[in-house]
C-alpha atoms as a PDB file:
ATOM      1  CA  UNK A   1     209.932 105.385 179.273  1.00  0.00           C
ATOM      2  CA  UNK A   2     206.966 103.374 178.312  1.00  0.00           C
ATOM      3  CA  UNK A   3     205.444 102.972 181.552  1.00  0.00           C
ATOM      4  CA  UNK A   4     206.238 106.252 182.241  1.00  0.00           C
ATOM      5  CA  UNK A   5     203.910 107.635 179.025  1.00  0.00           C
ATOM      6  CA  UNK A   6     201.182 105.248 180.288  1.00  0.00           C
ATOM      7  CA  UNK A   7     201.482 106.270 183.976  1.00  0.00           C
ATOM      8  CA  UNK A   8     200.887 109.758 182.879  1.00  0.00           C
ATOM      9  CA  UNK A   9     198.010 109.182 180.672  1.00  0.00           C
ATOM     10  CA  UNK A  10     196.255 106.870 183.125  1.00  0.00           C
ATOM     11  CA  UNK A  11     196.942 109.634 185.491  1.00  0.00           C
ATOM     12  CA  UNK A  12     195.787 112.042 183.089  1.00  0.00           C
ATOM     13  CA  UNK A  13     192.500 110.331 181.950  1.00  0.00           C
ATOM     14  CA  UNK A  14     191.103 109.556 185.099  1.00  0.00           C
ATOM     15  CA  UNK A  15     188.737 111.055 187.382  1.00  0.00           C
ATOM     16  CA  UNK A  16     188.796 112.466 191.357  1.00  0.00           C
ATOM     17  CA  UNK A  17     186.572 109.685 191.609  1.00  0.00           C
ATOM     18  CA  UNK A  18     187.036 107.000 194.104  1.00  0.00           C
ATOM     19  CA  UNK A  19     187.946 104.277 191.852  1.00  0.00           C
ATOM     20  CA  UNK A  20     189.827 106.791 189.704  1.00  0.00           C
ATOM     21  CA  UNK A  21     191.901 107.316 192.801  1.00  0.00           C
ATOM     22  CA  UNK A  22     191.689 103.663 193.249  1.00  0.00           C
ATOM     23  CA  UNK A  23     193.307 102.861 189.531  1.00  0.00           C
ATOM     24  CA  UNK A  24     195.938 105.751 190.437  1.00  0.00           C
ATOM     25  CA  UNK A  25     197.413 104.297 193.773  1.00  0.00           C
ATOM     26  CA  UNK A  26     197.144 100.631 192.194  1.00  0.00           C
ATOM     27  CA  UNK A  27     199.633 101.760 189.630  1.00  0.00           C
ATOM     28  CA  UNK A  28     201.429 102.952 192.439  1.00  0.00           C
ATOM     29  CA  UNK A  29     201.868 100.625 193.901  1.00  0.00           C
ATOM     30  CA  UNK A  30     203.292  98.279 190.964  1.00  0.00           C
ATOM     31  CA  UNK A  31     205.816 100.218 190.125  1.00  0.00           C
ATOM     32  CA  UNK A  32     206.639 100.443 194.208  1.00  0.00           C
ATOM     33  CA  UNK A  33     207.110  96.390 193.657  1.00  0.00           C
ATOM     34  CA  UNK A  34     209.841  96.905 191.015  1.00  0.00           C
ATOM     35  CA  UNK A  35     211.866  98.137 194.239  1.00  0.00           C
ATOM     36  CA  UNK A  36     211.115  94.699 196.400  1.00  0.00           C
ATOM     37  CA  UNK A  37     213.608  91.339 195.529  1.00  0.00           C
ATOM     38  CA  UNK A  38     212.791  88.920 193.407  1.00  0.00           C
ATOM     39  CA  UNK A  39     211.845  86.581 195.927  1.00  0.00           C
ATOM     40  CA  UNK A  40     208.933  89.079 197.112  1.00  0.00           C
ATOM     41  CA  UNK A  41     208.004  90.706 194.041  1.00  0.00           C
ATOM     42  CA  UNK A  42     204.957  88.092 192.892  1.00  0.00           C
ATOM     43  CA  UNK A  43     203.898  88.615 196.762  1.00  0.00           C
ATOM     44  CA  UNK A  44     203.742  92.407 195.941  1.00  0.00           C
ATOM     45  CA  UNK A  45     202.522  92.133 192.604  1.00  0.00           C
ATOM     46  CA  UNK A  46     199.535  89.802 193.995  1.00  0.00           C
ATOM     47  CA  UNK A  47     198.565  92.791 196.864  1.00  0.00           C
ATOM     48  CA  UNK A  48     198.868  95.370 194.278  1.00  0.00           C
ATOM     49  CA  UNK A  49     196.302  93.694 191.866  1.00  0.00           C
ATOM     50  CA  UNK A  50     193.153  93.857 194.021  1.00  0.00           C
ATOM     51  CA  UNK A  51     190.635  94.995 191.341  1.00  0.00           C
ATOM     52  CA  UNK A  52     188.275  97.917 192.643  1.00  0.00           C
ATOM     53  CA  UNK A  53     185.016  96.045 192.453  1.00  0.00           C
ATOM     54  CA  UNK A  54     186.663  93.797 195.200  1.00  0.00           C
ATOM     55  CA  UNK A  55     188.114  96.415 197.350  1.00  0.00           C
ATOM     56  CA  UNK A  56     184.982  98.086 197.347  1.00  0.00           C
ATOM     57  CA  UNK A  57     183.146  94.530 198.423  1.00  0.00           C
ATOM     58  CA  UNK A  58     185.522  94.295 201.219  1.00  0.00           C
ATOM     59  CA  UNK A  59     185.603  97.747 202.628  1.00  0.00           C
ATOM     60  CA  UNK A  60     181.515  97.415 202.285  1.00  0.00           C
ATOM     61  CA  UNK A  61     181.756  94.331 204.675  1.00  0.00           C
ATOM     62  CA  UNK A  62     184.103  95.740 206.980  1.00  0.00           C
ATOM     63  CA  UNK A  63     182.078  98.659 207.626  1.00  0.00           C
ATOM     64  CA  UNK A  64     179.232  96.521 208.227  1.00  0.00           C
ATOM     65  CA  UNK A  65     181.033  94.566 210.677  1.00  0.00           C
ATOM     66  CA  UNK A  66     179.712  95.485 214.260  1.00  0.00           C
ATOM     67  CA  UNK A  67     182.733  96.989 215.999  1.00  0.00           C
ATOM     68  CA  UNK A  68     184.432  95.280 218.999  1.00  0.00           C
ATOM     69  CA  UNK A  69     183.331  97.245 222.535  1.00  0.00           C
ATOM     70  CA  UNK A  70     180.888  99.484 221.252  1.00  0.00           C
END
C-alpha cells in the first residue's frame, strides 16, 4: 500500500517531460522486478536503476555514432 501511495504521487508530481517520463517508467520497471526470482532480481534491480543523467549520456553517444552502411 505504501509503494502504491508513492507510485501515485511520483506519478502525480511529475512532468510530460522527458526525464519525468524517464522517473515514471524507472519505477516501472522496479516494481516489474518484484515479478522476476530471486536469483534475477539484483540483475533487474541493477537495469532498472540507470539514473537519467546517464541514460541521457548514452542515448547522446549513440546518436552520435555514425551508422553502419550509410
Amino acid at each position: 500500500m505504501n509503494k502504491l501511495l508513492i507510485l501515485i504521487v511520483l506519478l502525480g508530481l511529475s512532468s510530460c517531460s522527458n526525464r519525468g517520463i524517464y522517473e515514471n517508467l524507472r519505477i516501472q520497471q522496479r516494481n516489474d522486478c518484484l515479478k522476476e526470482p530471486p536469483a534475477r532480481y539484483d540483475e533487474c534491480v541493477e537495469r532498472a536503476d540507470k539514473s537519467y543523467e546517464e541514460y541521457r549520456r548514452e542515448r547522446e553517444e549513440a546518436l552520435e555514432e555514425p551508422s553502419n552502411g550509410s
